[in-house]
Protein backbone atom coordinates (compact mmCIF):
# COMPACT_ATOMS: atom_id res chain seq x y z
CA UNK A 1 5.52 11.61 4.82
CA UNK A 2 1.99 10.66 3.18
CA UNK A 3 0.99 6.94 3.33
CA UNK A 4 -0.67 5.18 0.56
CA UNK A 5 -3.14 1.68 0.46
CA UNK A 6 -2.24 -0.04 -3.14
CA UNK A 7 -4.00 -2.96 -4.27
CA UNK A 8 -2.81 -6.00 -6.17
CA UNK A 9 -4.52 -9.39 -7.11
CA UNK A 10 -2.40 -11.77 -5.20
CA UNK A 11 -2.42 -14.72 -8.10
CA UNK A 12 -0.97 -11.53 -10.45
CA UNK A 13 1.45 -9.96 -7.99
CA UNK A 14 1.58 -11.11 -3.89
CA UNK A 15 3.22 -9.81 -1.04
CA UNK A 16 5.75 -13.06 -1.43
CA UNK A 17 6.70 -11.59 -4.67
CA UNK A 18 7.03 -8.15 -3.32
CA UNK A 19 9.08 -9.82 -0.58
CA UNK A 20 11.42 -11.78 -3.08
CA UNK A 21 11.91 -8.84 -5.05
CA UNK A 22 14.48 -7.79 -2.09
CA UNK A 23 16.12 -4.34 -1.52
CA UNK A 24 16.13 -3.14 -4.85
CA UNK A 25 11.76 -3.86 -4.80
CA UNK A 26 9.91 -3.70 -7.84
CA UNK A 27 7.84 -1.97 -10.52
CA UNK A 28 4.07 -0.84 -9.40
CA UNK A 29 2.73 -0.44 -13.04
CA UNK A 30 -0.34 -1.38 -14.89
CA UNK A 31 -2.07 0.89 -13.02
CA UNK A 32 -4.68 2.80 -16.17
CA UNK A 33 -7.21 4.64 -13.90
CA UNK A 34 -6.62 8.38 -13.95
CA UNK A 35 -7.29 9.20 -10.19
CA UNK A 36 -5.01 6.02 -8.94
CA UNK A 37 -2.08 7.19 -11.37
CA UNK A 38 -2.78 10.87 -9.88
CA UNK A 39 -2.05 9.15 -6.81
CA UNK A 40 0.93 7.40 -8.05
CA UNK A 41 2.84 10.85 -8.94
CA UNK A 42 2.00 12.54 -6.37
CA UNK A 43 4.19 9.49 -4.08
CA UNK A 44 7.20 10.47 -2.96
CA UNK A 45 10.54 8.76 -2.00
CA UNK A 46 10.40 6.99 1.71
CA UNK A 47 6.15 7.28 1.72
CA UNK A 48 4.79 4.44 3.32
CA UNK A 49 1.90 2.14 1.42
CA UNK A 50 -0.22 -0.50 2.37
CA UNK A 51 -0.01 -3.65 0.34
CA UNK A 52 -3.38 -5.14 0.12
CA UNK A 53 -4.49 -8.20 -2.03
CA UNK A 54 -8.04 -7.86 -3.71
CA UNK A 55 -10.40 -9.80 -5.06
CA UNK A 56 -8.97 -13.02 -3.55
CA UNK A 57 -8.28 -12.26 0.20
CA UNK A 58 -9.67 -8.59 0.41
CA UNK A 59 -7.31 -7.41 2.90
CA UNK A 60 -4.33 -5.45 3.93
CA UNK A 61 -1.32 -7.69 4.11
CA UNK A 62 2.06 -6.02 4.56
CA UNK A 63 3.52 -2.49 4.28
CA UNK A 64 5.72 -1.19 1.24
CA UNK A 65 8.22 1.67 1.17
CA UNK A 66 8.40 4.17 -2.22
CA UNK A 67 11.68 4.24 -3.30
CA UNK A 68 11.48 5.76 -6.86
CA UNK A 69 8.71 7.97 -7.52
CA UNK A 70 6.95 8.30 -10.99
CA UNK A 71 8.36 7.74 -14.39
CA UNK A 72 6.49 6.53 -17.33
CA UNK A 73 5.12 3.02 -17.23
CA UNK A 74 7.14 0.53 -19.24
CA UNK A 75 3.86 -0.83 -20.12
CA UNK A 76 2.45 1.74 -21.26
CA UNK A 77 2.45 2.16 -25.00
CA UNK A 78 1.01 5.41 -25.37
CA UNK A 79 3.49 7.02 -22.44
CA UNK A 80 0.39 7.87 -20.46
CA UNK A 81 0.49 6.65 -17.23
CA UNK A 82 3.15 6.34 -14.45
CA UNK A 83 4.63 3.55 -12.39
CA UNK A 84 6.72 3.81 -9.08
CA UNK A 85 9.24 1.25 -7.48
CA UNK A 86 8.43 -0.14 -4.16
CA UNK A 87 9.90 -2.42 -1.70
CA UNK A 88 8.81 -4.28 0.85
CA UNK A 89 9.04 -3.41 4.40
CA UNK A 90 6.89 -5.45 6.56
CA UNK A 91 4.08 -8.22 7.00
CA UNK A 92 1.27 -7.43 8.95
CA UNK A 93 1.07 -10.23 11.73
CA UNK A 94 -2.71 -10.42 11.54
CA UNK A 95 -4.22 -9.65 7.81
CA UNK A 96 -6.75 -6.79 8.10
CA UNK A 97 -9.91 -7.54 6.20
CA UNK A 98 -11.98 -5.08 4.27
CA UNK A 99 -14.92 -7.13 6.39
CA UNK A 100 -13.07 -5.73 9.85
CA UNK A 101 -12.35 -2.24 8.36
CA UNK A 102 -16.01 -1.61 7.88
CA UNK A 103 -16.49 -2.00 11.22
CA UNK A 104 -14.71 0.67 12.49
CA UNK A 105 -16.22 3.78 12.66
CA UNK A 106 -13.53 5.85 12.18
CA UNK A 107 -12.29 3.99 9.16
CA UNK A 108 -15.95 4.77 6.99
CA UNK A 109 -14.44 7.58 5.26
CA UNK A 110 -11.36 5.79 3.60
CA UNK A 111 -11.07 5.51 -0.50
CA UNK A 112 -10.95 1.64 0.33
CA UNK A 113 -14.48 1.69 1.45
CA UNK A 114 -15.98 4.82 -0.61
CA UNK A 115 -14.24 4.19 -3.81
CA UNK A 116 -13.77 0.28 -3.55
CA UNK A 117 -12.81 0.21 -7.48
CA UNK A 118 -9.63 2.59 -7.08
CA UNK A 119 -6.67 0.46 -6.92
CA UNK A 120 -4.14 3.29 -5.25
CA UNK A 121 -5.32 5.70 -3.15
CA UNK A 122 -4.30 7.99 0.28
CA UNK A 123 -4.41 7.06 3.37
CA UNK A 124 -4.45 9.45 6.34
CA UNK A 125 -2.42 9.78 8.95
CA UNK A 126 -4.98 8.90 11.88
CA UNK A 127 -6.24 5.53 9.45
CA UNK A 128 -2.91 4.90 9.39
CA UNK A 129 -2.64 4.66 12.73
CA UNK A 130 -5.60 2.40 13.05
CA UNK A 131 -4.85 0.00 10.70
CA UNK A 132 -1.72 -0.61 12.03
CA UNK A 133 -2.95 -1.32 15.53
CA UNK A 134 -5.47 -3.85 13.50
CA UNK A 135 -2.57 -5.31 12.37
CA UNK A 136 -0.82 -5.89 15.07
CA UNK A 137 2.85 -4.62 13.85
CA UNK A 138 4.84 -1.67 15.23
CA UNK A 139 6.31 0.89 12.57
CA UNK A 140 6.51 4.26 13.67
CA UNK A 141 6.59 6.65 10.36
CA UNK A 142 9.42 4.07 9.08
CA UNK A 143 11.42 3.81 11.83
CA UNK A 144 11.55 0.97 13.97
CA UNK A 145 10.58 0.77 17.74
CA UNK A 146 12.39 -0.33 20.44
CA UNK A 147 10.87 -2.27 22.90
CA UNK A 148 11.64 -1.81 26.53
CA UNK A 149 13.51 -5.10 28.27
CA UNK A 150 11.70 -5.57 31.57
């Protein structure tokens, strides 16, 4: 499984729209920068992706799941560039800021920092990890944990 961070301007597309888009999920199109739609094809079914709202909130809010990979955008009138479907998984209890992933050292190499522009881009397995602790949810590679009744 690969994970993924993909960004979206909440007032054009939120995580409450992701969320209302239920089971079936939703088109991730629009997407016209060469390096992000590289990204977008090489998703595959089940990956895991962060949902994170720029420019008005600058931070990662919930978790979506890939369930189609890429075809050609629908909004594309030249047939360029690719979409994928995702749905929504999860919220992240506590937001994680782009101010609070800055601070962490082992977080300075990530796309989201380096390449701040690039609106989908990989995420590694270890930042992964990380950023879900900063979050303050438990997914384990898409399955759910149990907890232990004391």
């Amino acid at each position: 499984m690969n994970y993924w961070l993909l960004k979206s301007e909440p007032d054009v597309w939120s995580i409450d729209q992701q969320l209302k888009a239920g089971a079936k999920g939703a088109i991730w199109d629009g997407v016209r920068n060469y390096q992000a739609a590289k990204n977008l094809r090489n998703m595959k079914t089940g990956d895991l992706c962060f949902f994170y709202h720029s420019n008005i909130g600058k931070e990662i809010v919930g978790i979506v799941k890939v369930v189609r990979e890429a075809f050609i955008d629908p909004t594309d009138k030249m047939k360029k560039f690719v979409a994928v479907r995702v749905k929504f998984e999860k919220k992240l209890k506590n937001p994680v800021s782009l101010e609070n992933i800055k601070k962490i050292e082992q977080l300075k190499q990530l796309p989201l920092i380096k390449q701040s522009r690039l609106s989908v881009m990989p995420i590694d397995s270890k930042s992964w990890k990380i950023l879900n602790n900063m979050g303050n949810i438990k997914i384990n590679y898409g399955k759910k944990i149990k907890k232990k009744k004391n």
